[in-house]
Protein backbone atom coordinates (compact mmCIF):
# COMPACT_ATOMS: atom_id res chain seq x y z
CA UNK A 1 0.00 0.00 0.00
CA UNK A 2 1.40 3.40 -1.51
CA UNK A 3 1.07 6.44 1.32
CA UNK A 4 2.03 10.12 0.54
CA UNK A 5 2.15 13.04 3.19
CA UNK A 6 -0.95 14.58 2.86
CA UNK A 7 0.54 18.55 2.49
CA UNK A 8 -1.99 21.14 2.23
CA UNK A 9 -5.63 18.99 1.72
CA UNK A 10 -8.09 20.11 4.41
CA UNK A 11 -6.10 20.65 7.64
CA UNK A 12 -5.96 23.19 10.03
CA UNK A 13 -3.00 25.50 9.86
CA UNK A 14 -2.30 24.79 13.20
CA UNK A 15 -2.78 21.15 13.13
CA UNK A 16 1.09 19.77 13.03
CA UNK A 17 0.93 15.83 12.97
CA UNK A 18 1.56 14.45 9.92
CA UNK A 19 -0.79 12.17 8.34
CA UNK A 20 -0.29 9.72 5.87
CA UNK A 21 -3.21 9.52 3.23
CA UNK A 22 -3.92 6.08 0.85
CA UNK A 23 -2.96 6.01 -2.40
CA UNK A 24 -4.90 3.72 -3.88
CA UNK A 25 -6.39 4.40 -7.77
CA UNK A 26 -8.80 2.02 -9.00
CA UNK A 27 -9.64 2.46 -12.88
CA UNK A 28 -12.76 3.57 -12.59
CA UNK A 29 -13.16 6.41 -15.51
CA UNK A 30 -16.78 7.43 -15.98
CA UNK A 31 -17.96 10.95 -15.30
CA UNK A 32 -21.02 12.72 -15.50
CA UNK A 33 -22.50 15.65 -13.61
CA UNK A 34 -26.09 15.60 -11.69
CA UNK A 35 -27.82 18.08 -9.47
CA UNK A 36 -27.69 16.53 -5.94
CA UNK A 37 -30.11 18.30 -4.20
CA UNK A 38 -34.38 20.04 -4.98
CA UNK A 39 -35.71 22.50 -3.05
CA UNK A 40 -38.34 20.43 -2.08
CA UNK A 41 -39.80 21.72 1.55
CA UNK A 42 -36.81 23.52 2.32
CA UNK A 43 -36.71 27.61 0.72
CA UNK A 44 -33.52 27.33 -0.65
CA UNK A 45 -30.63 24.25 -1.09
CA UNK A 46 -27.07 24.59 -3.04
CA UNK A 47 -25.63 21.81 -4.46
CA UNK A 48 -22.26 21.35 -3.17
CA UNK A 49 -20.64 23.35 -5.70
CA UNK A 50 -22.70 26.49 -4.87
CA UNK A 51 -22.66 25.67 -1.38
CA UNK A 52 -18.66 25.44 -0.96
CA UNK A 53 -16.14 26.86 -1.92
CA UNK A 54 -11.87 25.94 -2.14
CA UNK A 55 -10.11 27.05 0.40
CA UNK A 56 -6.42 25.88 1.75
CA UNK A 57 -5.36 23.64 4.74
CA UNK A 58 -8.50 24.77 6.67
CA UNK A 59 -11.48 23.64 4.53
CA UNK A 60 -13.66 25.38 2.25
CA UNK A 61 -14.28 28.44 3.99
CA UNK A 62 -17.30 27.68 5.01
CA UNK A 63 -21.01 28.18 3.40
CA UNK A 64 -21.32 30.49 0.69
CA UNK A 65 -24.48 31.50 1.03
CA UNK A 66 -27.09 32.14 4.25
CA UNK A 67 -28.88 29.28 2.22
CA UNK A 68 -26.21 26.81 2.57
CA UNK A 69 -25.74 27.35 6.52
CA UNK A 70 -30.23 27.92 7.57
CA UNK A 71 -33.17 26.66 5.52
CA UNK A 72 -35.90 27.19 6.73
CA UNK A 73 -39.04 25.53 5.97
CA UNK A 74 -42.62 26.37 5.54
CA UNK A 75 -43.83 24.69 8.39
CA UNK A 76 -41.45 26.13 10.91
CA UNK A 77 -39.10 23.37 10.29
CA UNK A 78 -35.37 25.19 11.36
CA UNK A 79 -31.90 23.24 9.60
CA UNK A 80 -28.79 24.49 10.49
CA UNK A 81 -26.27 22.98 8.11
CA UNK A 82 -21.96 22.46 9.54
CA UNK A 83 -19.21 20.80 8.29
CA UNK A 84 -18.06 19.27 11.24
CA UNK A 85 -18.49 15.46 12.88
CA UNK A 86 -19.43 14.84 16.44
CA UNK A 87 -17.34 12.33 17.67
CA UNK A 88 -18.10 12.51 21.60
CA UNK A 89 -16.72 16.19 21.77
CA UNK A 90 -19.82 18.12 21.58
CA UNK A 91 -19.83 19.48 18.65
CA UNK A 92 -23.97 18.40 17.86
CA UNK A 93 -24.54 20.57 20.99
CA UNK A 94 -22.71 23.93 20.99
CA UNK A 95 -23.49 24.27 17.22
CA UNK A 96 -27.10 23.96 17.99
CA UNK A 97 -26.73 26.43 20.77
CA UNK A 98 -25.00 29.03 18.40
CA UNK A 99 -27.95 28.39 16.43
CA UNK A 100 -30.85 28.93 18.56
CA UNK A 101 -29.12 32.20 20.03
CA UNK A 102 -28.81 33.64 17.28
CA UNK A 103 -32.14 33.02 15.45
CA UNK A 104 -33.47 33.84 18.82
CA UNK A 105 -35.66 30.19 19.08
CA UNK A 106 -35.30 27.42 21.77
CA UNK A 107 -32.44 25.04 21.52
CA UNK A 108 -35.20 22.15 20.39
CA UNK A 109 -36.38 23.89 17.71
CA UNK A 110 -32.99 23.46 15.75
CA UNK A 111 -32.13 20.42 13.43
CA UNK A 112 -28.64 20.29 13.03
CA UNK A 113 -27.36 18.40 9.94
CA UNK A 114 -23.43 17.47 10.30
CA UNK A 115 -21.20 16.03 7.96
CA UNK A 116 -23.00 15.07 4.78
CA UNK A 117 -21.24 16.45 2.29
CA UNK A 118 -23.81 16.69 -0.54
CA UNK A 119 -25.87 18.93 1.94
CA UNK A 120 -23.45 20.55 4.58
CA UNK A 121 -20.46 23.31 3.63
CA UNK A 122 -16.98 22.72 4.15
CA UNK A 123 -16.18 23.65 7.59
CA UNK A 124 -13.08 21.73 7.06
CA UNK A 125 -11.14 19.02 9.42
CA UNK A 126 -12.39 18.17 12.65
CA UNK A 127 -9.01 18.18 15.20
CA UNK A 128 -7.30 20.42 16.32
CA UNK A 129 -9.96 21.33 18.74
CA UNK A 130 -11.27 23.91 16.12
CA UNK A 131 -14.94 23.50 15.97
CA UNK A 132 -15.09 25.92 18.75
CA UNK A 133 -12.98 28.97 17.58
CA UNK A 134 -13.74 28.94 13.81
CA UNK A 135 -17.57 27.04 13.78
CA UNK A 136 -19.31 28.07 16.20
CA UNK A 137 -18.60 31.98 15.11
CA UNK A 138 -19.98 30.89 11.57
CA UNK A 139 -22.74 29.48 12.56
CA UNK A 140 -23.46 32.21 14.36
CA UNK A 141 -22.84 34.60 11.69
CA UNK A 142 -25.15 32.66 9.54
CA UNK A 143 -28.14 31.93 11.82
CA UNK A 144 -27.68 36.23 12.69
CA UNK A 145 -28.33 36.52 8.89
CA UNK A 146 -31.48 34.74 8.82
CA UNK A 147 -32.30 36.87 12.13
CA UNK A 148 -31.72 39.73 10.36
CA UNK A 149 -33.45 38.69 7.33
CA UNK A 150 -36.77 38.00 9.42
CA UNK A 151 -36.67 41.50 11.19
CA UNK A 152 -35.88 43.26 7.54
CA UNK A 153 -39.00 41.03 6.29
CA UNK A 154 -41.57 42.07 8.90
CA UNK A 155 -40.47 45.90 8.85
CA UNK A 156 -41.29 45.69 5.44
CA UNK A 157 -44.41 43.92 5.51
CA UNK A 158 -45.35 46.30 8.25
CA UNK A 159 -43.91 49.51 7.01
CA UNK A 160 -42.40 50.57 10.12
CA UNK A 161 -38.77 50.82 11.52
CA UNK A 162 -36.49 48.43 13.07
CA UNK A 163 -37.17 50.14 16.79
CA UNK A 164 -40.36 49.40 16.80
CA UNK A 165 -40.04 45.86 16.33
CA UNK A 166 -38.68 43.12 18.73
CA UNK A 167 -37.53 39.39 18.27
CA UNK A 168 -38.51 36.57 20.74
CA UNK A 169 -39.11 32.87 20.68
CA UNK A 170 -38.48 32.64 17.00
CA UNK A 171 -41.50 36.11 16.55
CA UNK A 172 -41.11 38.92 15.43
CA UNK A 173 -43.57 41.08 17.26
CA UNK A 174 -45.07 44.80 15.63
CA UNK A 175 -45.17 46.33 19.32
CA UNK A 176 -47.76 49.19 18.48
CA UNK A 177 -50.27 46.43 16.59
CA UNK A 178 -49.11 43.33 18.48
CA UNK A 179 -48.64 41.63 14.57
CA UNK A 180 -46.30 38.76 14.50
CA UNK A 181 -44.48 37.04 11.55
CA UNK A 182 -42.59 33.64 11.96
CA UNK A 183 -39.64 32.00 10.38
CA UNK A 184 -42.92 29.44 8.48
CA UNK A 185 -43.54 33.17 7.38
CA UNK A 186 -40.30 34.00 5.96
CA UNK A 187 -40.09 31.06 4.50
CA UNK A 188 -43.50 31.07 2.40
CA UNK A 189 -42.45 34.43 1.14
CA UNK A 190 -41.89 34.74 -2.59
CA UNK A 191 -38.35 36.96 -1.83
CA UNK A 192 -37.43 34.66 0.72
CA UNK A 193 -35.13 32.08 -1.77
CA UNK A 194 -33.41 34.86 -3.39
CA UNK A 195 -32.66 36.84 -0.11
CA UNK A 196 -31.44 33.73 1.71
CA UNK A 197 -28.82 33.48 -1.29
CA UNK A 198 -26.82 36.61 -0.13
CA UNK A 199 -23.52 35.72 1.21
CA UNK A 200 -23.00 35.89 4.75
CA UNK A 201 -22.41 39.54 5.94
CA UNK A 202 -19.33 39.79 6.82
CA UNK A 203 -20.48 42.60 9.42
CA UNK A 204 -23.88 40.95 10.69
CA UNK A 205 -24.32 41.70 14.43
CA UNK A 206 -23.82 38.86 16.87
CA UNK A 207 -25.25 38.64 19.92
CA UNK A 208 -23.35 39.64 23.08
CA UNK A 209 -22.30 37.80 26.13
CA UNK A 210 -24.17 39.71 28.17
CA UNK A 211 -27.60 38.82 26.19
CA UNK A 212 -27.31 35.05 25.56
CA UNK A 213 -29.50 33.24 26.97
CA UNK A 214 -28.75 29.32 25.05
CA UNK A 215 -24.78 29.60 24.52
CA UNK A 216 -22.82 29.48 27.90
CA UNK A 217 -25.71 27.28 29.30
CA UNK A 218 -25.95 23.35 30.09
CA UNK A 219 -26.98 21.70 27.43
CA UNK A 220 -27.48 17.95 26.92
CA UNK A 221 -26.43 16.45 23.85
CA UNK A 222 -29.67 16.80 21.13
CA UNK A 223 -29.25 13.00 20.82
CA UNK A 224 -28.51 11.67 23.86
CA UNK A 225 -31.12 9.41 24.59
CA UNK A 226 -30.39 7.68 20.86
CA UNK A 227 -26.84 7.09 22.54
CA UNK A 228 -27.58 5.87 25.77
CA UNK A 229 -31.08 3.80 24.53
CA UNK A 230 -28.67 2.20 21.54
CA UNK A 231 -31.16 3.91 19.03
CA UNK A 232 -28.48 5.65 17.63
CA UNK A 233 -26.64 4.22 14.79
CA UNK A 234 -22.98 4.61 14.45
CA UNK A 235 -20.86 4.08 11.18
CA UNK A 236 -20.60 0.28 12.30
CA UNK A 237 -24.08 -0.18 12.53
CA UNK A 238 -25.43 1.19 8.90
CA UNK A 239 -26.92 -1.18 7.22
CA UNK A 240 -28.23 -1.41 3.27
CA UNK A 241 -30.73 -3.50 1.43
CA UNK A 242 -29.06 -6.15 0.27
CA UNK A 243 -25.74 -5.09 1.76
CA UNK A 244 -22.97 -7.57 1.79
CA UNK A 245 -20.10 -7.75 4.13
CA UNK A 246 -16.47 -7.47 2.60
CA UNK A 247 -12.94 -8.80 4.43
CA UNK A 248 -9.78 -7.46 2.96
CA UNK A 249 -6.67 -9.23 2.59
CA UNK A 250 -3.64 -7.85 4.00
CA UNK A 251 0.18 -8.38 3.64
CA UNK A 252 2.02 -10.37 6.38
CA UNK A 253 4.15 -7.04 7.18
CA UNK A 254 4.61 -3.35 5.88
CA UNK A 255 5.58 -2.79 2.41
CA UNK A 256 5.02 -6.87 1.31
CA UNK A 257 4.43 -6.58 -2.41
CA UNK A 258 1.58 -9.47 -3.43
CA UNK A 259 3.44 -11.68 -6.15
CA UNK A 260 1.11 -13.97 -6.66
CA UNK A 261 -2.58 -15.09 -5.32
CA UNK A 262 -5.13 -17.36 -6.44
CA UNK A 263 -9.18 -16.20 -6.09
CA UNK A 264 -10.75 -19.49 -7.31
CA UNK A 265 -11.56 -20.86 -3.78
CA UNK A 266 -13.57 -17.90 -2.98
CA UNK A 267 -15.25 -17.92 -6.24
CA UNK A 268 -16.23 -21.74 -5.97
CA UNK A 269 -18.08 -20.10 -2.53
CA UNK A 270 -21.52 -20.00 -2.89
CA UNK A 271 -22.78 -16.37 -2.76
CA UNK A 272 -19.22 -14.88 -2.38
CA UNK A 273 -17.30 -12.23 -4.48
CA UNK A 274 -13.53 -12.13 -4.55
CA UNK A 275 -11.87 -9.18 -6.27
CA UNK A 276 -8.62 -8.48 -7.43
CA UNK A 277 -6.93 -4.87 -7.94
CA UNK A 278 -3.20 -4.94 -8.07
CA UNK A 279 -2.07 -4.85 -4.70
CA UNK A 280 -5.69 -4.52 -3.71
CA UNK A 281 -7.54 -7.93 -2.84
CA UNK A 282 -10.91 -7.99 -1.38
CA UNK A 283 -13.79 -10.43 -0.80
CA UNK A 284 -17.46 -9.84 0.26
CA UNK A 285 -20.56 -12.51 1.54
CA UNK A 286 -24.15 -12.30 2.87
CA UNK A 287 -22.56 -13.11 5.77
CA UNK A 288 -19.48 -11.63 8.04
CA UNK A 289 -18.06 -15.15 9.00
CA UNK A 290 -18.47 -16.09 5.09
CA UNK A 291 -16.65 -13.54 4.41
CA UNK A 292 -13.32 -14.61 6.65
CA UNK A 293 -13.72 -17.82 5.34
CA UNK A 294 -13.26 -16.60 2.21
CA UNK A 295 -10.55 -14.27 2.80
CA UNK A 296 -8.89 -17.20 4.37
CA UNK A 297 -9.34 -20.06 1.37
CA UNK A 298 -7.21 -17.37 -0.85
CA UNK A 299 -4.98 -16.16 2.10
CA UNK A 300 -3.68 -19.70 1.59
CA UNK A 301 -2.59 -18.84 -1.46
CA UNK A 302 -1.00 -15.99 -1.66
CA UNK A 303 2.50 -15.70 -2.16
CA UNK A 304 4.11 -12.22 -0.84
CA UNK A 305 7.84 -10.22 -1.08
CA UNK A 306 8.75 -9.26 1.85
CA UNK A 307 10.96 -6.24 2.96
CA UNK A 308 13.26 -6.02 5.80
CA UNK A 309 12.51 -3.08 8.42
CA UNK A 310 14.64 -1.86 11.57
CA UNK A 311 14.36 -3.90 14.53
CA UNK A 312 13.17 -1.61 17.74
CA UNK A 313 16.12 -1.01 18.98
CA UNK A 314 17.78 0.15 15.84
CA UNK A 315 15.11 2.38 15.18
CA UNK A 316 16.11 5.66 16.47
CA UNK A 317 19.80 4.99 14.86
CA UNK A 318 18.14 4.17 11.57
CA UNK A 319 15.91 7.64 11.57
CA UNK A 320 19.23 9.64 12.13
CA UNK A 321 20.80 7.86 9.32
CA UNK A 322 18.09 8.22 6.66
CA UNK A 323 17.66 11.83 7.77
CA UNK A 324 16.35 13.93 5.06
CA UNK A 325 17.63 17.51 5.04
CA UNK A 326 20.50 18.69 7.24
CA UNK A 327 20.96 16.78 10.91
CA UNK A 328 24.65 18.07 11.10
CA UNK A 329 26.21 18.85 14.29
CA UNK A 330 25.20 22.44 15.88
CA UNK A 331 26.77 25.54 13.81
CA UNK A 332 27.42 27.11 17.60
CA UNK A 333 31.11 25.64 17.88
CA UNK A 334 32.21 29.38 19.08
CA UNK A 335 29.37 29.50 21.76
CA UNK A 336 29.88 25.85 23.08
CA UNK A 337 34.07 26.82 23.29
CA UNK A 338 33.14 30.13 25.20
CA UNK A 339 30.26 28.92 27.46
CA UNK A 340 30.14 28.61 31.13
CA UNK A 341 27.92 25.33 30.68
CA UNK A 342 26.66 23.01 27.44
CA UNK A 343 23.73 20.92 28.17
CA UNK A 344 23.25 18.04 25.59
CA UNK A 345 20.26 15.51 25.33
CA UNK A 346 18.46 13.36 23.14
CA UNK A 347 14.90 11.79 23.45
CA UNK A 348 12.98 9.03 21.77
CA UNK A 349 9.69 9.52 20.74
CA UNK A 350 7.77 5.88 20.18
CA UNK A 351 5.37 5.50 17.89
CA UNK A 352 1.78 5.77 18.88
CA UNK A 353 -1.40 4.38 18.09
CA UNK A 354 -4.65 6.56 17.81
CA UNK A 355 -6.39 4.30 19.22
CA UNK A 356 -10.12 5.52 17.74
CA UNK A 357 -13.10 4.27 20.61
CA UNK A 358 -14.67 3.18 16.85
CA UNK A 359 -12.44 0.66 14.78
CA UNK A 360 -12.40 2.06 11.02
CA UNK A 361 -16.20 1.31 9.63
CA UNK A 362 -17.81 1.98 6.24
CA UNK A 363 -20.59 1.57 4.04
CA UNK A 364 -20.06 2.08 0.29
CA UNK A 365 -22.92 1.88 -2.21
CA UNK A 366 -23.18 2.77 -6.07
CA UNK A 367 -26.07 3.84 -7.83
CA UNK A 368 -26.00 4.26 -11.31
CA UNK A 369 -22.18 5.63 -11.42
CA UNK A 370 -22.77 7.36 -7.85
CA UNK A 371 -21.06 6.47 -5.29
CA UNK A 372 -22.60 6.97 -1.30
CA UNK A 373 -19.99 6.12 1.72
CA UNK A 374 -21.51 6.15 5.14
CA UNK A 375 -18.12 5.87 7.43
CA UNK A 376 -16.83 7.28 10.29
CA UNK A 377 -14.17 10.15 9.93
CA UNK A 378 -12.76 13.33 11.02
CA UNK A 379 -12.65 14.67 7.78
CA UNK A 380 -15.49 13.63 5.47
CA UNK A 381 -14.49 16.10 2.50
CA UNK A 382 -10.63 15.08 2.60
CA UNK A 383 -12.94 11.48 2.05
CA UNK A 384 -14.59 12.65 -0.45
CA UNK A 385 -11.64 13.77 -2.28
CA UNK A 386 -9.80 10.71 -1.95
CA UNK A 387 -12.63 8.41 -3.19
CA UNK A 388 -13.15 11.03 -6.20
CA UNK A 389 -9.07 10.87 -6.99
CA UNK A 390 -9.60 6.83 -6.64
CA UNK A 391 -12.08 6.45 -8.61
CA UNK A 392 -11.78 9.17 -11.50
CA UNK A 393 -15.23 10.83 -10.30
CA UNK A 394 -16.86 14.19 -10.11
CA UNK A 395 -17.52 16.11 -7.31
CA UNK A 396 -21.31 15.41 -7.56
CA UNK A 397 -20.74 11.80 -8.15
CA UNK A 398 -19.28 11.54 -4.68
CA UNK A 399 -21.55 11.78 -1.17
CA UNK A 400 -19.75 11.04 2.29
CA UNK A 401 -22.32 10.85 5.25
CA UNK A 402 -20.45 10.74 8.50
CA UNK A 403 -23.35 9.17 11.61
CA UNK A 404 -21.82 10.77 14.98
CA UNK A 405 -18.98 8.11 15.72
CA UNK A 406 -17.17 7.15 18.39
CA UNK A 407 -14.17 9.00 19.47
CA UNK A 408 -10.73 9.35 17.06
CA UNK A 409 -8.58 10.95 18.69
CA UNK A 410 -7.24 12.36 15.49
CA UNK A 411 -7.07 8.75 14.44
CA UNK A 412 -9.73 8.82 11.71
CA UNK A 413 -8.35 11.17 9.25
CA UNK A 414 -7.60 8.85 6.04
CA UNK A 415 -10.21 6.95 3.74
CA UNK A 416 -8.68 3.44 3.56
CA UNK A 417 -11.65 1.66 4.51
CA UNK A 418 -14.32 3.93 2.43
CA UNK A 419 -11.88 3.48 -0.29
CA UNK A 420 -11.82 -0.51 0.39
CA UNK A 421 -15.38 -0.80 0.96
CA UNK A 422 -16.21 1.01 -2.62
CA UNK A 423 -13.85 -0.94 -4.78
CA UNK A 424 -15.79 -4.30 -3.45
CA UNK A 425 -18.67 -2.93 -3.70
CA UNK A 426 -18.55 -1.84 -7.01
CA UNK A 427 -17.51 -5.58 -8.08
CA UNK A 428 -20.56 -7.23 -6.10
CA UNK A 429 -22.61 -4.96 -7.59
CA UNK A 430 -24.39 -4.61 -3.89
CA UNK A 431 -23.62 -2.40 -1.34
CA UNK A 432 -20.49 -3.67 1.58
CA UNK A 433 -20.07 -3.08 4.93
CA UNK A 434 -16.11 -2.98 6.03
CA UNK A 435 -15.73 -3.14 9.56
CA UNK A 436 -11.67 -3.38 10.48
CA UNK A 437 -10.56 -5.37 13.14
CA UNK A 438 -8.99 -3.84 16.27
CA UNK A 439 -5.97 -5.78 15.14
CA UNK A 440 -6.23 -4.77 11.91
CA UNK A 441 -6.65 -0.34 13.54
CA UNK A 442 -3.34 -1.22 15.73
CA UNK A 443 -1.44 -2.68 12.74
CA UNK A 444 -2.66 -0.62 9.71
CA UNK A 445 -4.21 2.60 10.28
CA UNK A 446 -1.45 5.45 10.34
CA UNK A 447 0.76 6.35 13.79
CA UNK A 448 1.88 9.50 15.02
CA UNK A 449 5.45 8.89 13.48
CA UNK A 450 8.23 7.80 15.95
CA UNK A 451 11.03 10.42 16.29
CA UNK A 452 14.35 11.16 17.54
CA UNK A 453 15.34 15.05 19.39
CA UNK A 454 18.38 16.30 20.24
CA UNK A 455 18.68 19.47 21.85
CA UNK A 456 21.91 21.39 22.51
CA UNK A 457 22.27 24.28 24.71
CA UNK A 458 25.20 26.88 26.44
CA UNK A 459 25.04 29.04 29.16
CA UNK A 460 26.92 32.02 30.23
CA UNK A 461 28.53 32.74 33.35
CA UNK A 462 24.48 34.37 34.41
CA UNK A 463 22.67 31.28 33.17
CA UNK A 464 21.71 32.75 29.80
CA UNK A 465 21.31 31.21 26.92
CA UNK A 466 23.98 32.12 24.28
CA UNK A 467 22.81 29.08 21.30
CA UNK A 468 20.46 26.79 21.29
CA UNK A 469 20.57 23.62 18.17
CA UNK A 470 17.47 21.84 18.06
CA UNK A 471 17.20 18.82 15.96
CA UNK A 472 13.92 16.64 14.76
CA UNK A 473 13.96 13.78 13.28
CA UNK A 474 10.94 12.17 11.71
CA UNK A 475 8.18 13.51 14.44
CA UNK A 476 6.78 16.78 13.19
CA UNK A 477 7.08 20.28 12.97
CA UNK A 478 5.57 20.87 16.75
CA UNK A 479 7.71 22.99 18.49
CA UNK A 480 11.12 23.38 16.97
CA UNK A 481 11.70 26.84 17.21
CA UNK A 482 12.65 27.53 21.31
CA UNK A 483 10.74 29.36 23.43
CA UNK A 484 13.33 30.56 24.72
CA UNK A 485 15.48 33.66 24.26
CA UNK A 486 18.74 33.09 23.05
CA UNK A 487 21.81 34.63 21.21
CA UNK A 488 21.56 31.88 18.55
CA UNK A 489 18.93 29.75 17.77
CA UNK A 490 18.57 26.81 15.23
């Protein structure tokens, strides 16, 4: 299995671990381009491409439009549209409570729709505990604009001035004539899809501290009792008509090239569908145990090339040696001769496993060149971007739907099992369910990397810092410039 550095695709600027994305690329070739989404109940919907826009490491930018954050429908029905997944952080919750401030309206009144990427905009990667500093403020700014849009709609309807109207409970209220006009009303208004179209003012007045009266409140989560009933179904749990359940085959250690393999004893299976893609080598069965059985009748006959890798305790020796760049001794030989004191240490950083609460989990399905992927991830459009550079497909040929999942502790970043999941299931012609192992999270899912540090330092005769070399191999850019002040620093 190839794996590049994923550089600038849908990360936080301030998120600094490196993570390794898939490269698989399965021929698929066909494109074609289809409006996702009707207006149906809802005033106003943008397809994705209306909805989003580009944007660098952080996402999209956001929604667009005040359509693509609120719609609002005709029978008081309130959607707030985000970005982001709610993986036991609490995302569902303080997103709905930005909401409901802003708009004015109880907490219960909102539907929040996360992480469905032909209806939500790109609010970009969830880690880096950034939900809270950059989507909750546009949320905010969005559900302010369909405030804002409500008061401008009744002052018009009313002929009177903003002063002598006030908002409560989701009303606006005409306090000479006691009138009222609702969101319903807003929506059933023949200006209400082209207003809600306007971008997002940039300016629109939020609420203040002072005033709220939702955010900075308890709140339980808007799902709980789903969670804690088992109602609620997680990635793991989707199921499909007709859905079959796939088992992958994997090499008996990193970077084992497949040289040869045999799929007739799967195919001789009753029911079962064994597919071959280079490297790739899947099978998929009514049944889960089916399935292994499968996997296991061709296991038998594979035949791999292995590659030798450091032992453990050659590790750190081997990173120094492979070095890429400059890991030369410190520049500071002048400073080191002259100082009072040179401190000198190295440190070994392990690798780590993520250790996501939810073992990787998807659900692919194809319909009519369309491909749907209901998985769990902390990035659902970096998903969708990988399964459209996979599988040679358009934007709008492409829908990730992310269920709230269990926690990833920034585990949950790459699409190797959405991308495993759709290659089966477009050979069964069905839709698969790929649920990895806990073995199979520990041993294949990406690490935070192992490193090695070495830090130099000299004092002067005051205990000041006159250089400082800092060296880091392999684990990151986190923290390599010093915090400290010092004549020389590199």
């Amino acid at each position: 299995m190839k794996r590049d550095l994923t550089t600038d695709e849908a990360l936080p600027p301030e998120y600094e671990e490196e993570v390794e994305r898939v490269d698989y690329g399965f021929g698929l070739k066909r494109r074609a381009f289809v409006q996702l989404l009707g207006a149906g109940l809802l005033i106003a919907v943008s397809a994705p491409a209306l909805a989003q826009r580009r944007g660098g490491r952080g996402g999209s930018g956001g929604a667009r439009s005040i359509a693509a954050r609120i719609h609002l429908g005709k029978d008081g029905t309130i959607v707030v549209m985000a970005g982001k997944v709610e993986g036991g952080q609490g995302a569902r919750a303080e997103l709905s409570q930005a909401a409901a401030e802003e708009l004015r309206v109880p907490l219960g009144r909102i539907q929040l729709v996360m992480a469905d990427t032909s209806l939500v905009p790109d609010d970009g990667i969830t880690a880096g505990s950034g939900s809270t500093p950059r989507t909750v403020p546009a949320v905010r700014q969005g559900a302010a604009a369909a405030r804002e849009l409500l008061i401008d709609f009744a002052c018009k309807r009313w002929n009177v001035e903003r002063n002598a109207v006030k908002l409560n409970d989701g009303k606006v209220t005409d306090t000479a004539s006691q009138h009222t006009l609702t969101y319903s009303d807003l929506a059933a208004s023949e200006d209400a899809a082209q207003a809600f179209q306007q971008p997002v003012p940039a300016d629109v007045a939020l609420t203040s501290i002072k005033e709220w009266k939702v955010l900075g409140n308890p709140a339980g989560r808007p799902n709980g009792r789903d969670i804690v009933t088992g109602a609620h179904k997680y990635p793991s749990d989707i199921i499909r008509p007709g859905m079959l359940y796939g088992k992958v085959l994997r090499a008996p250690s990193f970077g084992a090239k497949l040289a040869s393999i045999d799929l007739g004893p799967a195919r001789a299976m009753k029911d079962v569908v064994a597919v071959q893609d280079g490297q790739f080598v899947g099978v998929a069965a009514p049944t889960a145990f089916l399935a292994e059985q499968a996997r296991s009748a061709i296991a038998k006959t594979a035949k791999w090339e292995t590659s030798s890798h450091p032992a453990s305790k050659d590790l750190f020796a081997y990173l120094k040696q492979h070095a890429q760049g400059n890991a030369a001794a410190s520049p500071f030989a002048d400073e080191l001769a002259k100082a009072k004191h040179v401190l000198r240490q190295s440190y070994h950083v392990a690798y780590v496993q993520h250790a996501p609460l939810e073992p990787r989990a998807a659900v692919a399905e194809w319909t009519d060149g369309k491909l749907t992927v209901w998985t769990g991830t902390q990035n659902p459009f970096g998903h969708r971007s990988d399964l459209m550079r996979t599988f040679h497909l358009a934007e709008d040929h492409v829908r990730v739907v992310v269920p709230d999942l269990g926690g990833g502790f920034g585990g949950e970043h790459t699409a190797e099992a959405a991308d495993e999941a759709a290659r089966i299931a477009q050979a069964a012609g069905k839709p698969v369910s790929l649920r990895w192992t806990r073995a199979e999270e520990f041993t294949w899912a990406y690490f935070r990397p192992a490193g090695l540090i070495e830090a130099e330092a000299s004092l002067d005769s005051k205990g000041a810092l006159t250089s400082w070399h800092f060296v880091n191999i392999n684990s990151g850019g986190s923290a390599i410039d010093t915090p400290y002040r010092s004549g020389n620093a590199r």
